[in-house]
N, C-alpha and C. Protein backbone atom coordinates (compact mmCIF):
# COMPACT_ATOMS: atom_id res chain seq x y z
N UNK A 1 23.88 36.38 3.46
CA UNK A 1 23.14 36.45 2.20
C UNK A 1 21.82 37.18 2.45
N UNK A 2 21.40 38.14 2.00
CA UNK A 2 20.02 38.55 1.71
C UNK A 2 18.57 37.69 1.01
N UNK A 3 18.08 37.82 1.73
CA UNK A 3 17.29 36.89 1.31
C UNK A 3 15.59 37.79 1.60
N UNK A 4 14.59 37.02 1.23
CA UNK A 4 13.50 37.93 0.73
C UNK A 4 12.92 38.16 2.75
N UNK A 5 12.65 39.03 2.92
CA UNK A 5 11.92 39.07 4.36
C UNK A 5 12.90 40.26 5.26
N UNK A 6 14.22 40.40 4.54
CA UNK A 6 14.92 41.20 4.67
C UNK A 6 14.97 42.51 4.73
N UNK A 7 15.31 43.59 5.52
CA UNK A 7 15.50 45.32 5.11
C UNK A 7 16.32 45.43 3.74
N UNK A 8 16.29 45.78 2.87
CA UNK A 8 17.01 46.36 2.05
C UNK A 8 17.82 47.02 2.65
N UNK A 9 19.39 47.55 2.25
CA UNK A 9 20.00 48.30 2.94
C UNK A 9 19.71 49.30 2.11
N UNK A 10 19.64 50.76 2.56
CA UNK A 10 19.66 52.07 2.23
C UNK A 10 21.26 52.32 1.72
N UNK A 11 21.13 53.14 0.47
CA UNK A 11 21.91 54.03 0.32
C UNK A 11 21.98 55.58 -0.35
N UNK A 12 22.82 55.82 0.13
CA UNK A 12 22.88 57.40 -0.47
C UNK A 12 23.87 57.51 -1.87
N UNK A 13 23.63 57.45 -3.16
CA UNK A 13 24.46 57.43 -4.10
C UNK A 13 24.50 58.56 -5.56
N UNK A 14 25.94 59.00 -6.14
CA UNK A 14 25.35 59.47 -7.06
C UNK A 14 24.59 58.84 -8.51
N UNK A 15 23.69 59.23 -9.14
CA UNK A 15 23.00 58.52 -10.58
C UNK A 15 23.41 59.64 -11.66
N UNK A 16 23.06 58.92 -12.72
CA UNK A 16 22.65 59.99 -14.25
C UNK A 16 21.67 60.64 -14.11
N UNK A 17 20.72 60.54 -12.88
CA UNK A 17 19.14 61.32 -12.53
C UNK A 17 19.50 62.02 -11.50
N UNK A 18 20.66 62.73 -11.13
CA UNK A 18 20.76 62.78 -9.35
C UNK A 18 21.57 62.07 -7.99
N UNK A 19 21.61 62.56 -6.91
CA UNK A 19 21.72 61.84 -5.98
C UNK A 19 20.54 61.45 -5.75
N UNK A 20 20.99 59.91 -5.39
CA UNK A 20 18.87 58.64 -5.25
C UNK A 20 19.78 58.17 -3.56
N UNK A 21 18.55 57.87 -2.83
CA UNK A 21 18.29 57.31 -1.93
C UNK A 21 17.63 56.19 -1.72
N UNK A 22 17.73 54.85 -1.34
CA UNK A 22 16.27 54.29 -1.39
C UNK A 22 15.09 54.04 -0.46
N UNK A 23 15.63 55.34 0.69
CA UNK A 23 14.69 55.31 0.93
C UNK A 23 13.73 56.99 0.82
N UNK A 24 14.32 57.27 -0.16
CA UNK A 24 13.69 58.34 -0.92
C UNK A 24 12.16 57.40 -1.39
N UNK A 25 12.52 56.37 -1.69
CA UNK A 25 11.13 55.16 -2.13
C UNK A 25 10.19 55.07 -1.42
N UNK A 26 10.25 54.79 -0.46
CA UNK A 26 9.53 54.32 0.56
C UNK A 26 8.26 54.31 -0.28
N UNK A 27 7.34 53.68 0.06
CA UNK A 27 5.78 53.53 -0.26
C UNK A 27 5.53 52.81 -1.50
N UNK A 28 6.66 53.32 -2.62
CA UNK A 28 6.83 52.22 -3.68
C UNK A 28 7.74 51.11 -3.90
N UNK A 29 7.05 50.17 -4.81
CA UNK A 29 8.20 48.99 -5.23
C UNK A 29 9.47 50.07 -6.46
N UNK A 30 10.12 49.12 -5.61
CA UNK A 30 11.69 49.77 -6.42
C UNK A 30 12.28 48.04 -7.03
N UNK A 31 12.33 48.12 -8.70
CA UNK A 31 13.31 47.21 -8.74
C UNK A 31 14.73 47.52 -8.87
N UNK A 32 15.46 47.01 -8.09
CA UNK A 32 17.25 47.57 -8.06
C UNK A 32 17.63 46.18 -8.81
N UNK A 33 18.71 46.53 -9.74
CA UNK A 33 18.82 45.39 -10.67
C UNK A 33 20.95 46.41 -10.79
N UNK A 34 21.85 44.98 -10.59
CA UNK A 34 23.14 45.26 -10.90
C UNK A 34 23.32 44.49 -11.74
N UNK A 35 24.41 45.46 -12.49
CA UNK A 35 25.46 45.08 -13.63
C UNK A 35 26.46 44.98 -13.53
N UNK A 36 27.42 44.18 -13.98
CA UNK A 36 28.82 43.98 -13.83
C UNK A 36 29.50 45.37 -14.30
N UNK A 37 29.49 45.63 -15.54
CA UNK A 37 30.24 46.33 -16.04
C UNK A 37 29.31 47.25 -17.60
N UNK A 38 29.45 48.91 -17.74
CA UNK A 38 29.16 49.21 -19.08
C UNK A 38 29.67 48.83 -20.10
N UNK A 39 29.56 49.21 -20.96
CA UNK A 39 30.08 48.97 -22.20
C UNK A 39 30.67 47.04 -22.42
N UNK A 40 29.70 46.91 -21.60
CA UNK A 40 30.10 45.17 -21.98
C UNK A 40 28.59 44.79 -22.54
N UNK A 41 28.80 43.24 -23.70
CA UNK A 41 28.29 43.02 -24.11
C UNK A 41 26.85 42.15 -23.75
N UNK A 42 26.60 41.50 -22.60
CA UNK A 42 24.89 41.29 -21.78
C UNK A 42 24.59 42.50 -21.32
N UNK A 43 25.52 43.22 -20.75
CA UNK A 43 24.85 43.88 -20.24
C UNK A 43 24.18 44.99 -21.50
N UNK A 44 25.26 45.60 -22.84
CA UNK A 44 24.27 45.87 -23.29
C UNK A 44 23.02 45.89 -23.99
N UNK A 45 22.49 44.50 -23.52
CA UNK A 45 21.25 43.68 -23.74
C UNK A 45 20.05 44.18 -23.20
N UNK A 46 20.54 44.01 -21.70
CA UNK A 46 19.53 44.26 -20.35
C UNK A 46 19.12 45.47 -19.92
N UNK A 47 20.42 46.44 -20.35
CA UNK A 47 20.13 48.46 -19.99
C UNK A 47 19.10 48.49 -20.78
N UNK A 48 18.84 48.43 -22.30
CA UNK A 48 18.04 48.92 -23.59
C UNK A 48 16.57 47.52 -23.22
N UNK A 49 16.66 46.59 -23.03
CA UNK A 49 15.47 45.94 -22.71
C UNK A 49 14.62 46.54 -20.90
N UNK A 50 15.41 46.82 -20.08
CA UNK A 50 14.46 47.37 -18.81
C UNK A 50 14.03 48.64 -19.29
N UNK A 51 14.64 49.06 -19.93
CA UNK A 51 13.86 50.48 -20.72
C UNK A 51 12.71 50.10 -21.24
N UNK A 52 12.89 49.35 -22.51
CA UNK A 52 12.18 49.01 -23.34
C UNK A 52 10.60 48.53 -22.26
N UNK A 53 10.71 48.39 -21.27
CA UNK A 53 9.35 47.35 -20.70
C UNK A 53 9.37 48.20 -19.53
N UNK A 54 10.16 49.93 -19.31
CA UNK A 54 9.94 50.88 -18.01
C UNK A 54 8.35 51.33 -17.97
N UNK A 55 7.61 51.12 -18.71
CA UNK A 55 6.29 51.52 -18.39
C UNK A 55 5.27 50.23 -18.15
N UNK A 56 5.87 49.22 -18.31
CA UNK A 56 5.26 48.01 -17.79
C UNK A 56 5.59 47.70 -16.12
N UNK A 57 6.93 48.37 -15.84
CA UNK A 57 6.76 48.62 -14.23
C UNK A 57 6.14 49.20 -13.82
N UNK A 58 6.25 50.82 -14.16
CA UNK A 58 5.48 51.95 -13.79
C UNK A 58 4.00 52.10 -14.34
N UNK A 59 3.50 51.02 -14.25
CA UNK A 59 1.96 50.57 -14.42
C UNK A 59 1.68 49.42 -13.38
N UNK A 60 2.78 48.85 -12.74
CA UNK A 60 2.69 48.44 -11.53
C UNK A 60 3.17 49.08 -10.40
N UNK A 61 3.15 50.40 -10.06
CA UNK A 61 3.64 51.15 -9.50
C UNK A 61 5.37 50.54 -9.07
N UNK A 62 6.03 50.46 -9.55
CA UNK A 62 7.26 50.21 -9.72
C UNK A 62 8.54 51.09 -10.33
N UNK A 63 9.61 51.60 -9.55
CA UNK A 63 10.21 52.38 -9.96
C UNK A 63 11.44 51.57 -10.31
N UNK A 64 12.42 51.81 -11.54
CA UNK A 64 13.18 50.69 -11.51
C UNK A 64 14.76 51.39 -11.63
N UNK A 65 15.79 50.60 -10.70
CA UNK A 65 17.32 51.65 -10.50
C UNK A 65 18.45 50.26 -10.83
N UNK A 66 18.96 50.46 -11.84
CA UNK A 66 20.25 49.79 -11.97
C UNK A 66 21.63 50.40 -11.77
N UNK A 67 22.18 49.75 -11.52
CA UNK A 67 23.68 50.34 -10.73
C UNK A 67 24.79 48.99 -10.68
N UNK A 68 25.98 49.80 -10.64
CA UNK A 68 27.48 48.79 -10.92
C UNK A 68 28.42 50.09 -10.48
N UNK A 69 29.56 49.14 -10.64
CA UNK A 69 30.67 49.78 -9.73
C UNK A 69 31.44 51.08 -10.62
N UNK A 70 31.22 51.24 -11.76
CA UNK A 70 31.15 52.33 -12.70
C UNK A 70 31.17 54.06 -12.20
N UNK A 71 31.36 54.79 -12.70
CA UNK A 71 31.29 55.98 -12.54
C UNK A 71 30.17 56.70 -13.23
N UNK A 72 29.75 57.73 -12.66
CA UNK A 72 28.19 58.62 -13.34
C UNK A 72 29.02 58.91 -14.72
N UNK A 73 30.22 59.23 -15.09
CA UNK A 73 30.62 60.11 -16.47
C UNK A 73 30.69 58.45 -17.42
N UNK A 74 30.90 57.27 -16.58
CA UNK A 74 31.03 56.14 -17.66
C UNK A 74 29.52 55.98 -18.60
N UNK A 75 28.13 55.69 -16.92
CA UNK A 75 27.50 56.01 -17.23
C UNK A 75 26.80 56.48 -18.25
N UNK A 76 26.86 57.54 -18.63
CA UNK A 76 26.25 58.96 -19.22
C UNK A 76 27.28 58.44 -20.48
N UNK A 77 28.58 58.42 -21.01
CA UNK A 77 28.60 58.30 -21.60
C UNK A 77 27.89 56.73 -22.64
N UNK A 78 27.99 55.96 -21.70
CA UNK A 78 27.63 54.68 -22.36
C UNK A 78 26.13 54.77 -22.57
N UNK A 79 25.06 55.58 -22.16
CA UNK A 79 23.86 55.90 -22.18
C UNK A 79 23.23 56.53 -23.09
N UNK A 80 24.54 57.43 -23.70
CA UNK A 80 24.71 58.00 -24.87
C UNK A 80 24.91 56.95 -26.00
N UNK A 81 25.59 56.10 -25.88
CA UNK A 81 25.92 55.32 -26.92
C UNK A 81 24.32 54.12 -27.27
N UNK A 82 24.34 53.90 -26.34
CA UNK A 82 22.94 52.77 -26.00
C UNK A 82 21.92 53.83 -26.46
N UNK A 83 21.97 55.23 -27.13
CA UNK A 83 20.32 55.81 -27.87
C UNK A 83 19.65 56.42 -26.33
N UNK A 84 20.46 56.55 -24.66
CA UNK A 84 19.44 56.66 -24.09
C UNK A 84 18.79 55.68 -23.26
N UNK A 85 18.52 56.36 -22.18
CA UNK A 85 17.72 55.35 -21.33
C UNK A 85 16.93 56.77 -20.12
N UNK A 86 15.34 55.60 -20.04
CA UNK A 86 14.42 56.68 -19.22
C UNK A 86 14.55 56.42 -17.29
N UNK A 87 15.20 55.51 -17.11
CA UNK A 87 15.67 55.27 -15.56
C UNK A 87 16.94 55.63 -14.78
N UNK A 88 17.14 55.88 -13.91
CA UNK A 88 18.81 56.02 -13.24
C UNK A 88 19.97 54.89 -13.16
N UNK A 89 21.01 54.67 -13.50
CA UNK A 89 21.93 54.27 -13.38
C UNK A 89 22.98 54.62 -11.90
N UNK A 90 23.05 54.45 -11.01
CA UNK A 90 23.82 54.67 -10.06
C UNK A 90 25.04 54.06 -9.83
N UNK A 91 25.90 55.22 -9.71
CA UNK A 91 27.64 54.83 -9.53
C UNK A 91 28.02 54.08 -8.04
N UNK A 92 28.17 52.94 -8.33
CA UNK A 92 28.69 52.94 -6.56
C UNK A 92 30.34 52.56 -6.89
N UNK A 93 30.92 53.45 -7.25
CA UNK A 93 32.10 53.85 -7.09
C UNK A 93 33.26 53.04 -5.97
N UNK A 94 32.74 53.39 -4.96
CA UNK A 94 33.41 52.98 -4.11
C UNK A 94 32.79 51.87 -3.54
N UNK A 95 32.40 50.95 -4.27
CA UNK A 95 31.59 49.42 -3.66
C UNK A 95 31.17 49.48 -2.87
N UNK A 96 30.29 50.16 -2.31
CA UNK A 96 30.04 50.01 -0.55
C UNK A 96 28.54 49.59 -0.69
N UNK A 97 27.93 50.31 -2.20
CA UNK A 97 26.47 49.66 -2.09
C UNK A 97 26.28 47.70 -2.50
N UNK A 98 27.08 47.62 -3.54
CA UNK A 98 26.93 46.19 -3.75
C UNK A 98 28.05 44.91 -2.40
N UNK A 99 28.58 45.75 -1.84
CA UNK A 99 28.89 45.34 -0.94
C UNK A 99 28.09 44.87 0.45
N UNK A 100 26.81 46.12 0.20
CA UNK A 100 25.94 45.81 1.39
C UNK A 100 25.01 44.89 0.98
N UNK A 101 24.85 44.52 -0.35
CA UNK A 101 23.95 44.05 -1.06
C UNK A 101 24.22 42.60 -1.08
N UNK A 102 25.76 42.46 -0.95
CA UNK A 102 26.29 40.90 -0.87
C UNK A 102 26.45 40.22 -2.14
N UNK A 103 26.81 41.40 -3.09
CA UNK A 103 26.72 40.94 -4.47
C UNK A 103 28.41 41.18 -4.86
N UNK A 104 29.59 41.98 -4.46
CA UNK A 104 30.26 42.76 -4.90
C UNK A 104 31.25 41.39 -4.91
N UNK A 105 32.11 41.12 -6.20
CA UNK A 105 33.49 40.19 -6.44
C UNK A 105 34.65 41.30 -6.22
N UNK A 106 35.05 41.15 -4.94
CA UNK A 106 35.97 41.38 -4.80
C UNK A 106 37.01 41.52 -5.41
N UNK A 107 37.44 40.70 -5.68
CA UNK A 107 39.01 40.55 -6.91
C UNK A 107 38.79 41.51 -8.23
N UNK A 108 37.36 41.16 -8.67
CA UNK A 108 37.28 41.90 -9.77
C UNK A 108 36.98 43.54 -9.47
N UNK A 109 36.42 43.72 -8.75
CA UNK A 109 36.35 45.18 -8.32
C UNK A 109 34.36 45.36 -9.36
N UNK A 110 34.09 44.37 -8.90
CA UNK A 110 32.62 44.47 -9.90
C UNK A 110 31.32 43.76 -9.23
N UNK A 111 29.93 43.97 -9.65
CA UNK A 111 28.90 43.68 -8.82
C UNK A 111 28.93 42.84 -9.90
N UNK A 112 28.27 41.27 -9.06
CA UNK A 112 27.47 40.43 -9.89
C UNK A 112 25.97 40.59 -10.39
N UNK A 113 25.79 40.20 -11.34
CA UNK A 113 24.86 40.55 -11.82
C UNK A 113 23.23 40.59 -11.18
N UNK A 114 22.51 40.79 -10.38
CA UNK A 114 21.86 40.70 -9.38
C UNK A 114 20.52 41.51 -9.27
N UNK A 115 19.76 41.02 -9.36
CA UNK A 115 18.21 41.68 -9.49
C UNK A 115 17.21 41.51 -7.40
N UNK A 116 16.56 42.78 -7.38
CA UNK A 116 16.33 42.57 -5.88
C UNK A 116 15.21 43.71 -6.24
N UNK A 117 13.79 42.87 -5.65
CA UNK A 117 12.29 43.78 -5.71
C UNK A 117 12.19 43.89 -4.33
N UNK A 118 12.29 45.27 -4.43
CA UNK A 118 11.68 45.46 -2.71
C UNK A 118 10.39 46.13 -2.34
N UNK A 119 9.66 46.23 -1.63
CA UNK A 119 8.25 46.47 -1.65
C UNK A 119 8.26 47.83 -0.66
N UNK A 120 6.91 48.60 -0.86
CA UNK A 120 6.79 49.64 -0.01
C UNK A 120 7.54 50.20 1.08
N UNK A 121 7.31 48.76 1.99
CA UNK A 121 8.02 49.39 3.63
C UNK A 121 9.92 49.21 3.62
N UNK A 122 10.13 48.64 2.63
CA UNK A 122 12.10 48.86 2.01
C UNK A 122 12.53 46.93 2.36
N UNK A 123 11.18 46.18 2.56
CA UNK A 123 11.89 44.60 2.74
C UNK A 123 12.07 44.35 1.25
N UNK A 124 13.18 43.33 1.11
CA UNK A 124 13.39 42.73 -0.27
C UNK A 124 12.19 41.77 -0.32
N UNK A 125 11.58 41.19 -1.50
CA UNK A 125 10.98 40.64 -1.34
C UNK A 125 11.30 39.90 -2.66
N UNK A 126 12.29 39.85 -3.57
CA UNK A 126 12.59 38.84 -4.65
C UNK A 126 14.22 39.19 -4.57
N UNK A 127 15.19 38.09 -4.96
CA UNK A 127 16.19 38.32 -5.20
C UNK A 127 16.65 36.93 -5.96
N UNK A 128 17.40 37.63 -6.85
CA UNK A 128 18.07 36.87 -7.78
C UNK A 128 19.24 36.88 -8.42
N UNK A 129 20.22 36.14 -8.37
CA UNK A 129 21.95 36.33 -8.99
C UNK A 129 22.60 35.64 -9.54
N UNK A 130 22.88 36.28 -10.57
CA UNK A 130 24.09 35.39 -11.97
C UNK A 130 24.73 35.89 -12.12
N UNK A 131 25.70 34.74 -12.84
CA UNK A 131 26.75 34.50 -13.31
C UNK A 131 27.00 35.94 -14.23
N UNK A 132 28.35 36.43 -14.26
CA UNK A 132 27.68 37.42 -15.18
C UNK A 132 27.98 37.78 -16.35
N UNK A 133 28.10 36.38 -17.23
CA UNK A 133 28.13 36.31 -18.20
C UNK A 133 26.77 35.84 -18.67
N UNK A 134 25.42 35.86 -18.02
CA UNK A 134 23.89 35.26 -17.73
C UNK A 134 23.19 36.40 -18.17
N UNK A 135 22.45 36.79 -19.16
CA UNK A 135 21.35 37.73 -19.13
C UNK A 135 20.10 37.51 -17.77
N UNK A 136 19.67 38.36 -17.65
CA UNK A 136 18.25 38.16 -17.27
C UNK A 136 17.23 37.89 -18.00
N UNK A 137 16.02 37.70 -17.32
CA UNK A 137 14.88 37.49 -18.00
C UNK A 137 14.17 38.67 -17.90
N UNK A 138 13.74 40.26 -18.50
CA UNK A 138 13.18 41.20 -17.60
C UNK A 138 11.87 40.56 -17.32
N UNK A 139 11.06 39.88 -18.43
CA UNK A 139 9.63 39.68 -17.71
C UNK A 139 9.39 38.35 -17.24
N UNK A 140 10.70 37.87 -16.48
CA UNK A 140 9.51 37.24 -15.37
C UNK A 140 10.22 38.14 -13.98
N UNK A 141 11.00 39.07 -13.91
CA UNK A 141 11.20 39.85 -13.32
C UNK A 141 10.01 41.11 -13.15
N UNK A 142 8.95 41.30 -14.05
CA UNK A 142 7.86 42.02 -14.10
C UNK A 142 6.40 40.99 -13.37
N UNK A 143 7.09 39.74 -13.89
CA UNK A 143 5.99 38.20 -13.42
C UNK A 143 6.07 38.19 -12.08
N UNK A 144 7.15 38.62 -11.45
CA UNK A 144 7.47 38.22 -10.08
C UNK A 144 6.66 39.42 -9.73
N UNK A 145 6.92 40.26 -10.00
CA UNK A 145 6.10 41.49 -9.33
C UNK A 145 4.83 41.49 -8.88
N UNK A 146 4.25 41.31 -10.12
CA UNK A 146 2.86 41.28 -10.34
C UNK A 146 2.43 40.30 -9.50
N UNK A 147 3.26 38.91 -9.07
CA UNK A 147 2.58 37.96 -8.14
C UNK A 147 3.04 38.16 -6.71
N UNK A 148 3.80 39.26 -6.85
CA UNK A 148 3.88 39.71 -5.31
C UNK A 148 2.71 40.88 -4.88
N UNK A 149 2.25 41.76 -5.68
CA UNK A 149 1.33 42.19 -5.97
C UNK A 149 -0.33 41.84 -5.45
N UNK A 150 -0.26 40.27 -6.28
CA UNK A 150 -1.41 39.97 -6.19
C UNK A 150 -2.12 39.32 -4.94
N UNK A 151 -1.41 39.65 -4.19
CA UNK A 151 -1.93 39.25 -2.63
C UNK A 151 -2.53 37.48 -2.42
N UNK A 152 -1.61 36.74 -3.29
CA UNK A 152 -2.23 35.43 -3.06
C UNK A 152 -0.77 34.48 -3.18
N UNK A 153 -1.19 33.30 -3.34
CA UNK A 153 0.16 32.21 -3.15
C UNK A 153 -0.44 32.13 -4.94
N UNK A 154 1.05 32.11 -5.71
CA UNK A 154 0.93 31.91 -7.18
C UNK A 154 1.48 30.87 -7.45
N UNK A 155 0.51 29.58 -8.27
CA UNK A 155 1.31 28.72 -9.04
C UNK A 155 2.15 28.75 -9.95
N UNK A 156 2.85 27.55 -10.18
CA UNK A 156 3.76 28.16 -10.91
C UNK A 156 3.35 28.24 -12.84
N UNK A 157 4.13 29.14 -13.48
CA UNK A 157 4.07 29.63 -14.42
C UNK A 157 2.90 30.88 -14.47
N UNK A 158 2.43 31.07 -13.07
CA UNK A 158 0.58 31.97 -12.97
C UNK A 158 1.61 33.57 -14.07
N UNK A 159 0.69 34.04 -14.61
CA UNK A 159 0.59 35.05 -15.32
C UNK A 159 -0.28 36.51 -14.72
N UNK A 160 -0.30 37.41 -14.61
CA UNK A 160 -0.93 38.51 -14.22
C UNK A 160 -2.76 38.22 -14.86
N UNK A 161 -3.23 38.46 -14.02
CA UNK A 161 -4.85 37.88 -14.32
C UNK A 161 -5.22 36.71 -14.07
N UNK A 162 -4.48 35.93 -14.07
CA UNK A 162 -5.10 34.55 -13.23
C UNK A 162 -5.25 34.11 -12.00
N UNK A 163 -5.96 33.53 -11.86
CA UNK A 163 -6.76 33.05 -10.59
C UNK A 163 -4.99 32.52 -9.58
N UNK A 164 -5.25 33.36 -8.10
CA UNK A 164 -4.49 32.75 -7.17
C UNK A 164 -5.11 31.57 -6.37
N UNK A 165 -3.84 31.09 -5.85
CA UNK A 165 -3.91 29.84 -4.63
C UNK A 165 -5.01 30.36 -3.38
């Protein structure tokens, strides 16, 4: 299991933005966040809401990459349908990234639903996984950030601006 203190594993994959690397990142937080499947119904909850709040990362210097076992043309088309989206989607096609990730259901041929903040030098430093019939929460996924960020021990419910431990 991956757990926070961890290397992220690197991969080399194609997106709707390109071939991405992660450690094309290096120096920034990357949130990598998986989806089971497009054109299904949480998930199309969660594509159009991490959009919706992409400049509330990238005001925490945060770059943010979701990816599932999908193809770039499913992708692109379902991206089309969803009005659009300003981040990459990455195909891992051949499971090998959610596989390294320790997220991938086998039987189903699909990533569980799975959110993972990794910081500058490529360690994970949040990880989280549901069911994946489970939305996420994006902002306490932005909450987590910000208190990894803030260079202190955070109580719980702490909010961005308040006083650390």
């Amino acid at each position: 299991m991956l757990i926070p203190g961890m290397t992220a594993p690197d991969f080399n994959l194609s997106s709707t933005k390109g071939d991405i690397k992660l450690s094309d990142y290096k120096g920034k937080w990357v949130v990598l966040f998986f989806y089971p499947q497009d054109f299904s119904g949480v998930c199309s909850t969660e594509i159009p809401e991490f959009n919706k709040k992409l400049n509330d990362f990238k005001a925490l210097d945060a770059e943010v990459l979701g990816a599932n076992t999908d193809s770039v043309y499913s992708h692109e088309a379902w991206i089309k349908e969803l009005g659009g989206i300003d981040y990459p989607l990455i195909s891992d096609y051949n499971k090998t990234m959610a596989e390294s990730y320790e997220i991938l259901l086998k039987d189903a041929g699909i990533a569980l639903r799975a959110a993972f903040i990794i910081d500058p030098e490529g360690k994970i430093r949040y990880s989280v996984v549901h069911e994946p019939a489970i939305g996420r929460n994006v902002d306490e996924i932005l909450r987590v950030l910000a208190a990894l960020q803030s260079g202190g021990a955070c109580p719980v419910n702490w909010q961005k601006g308040q006083a650390t431990l």
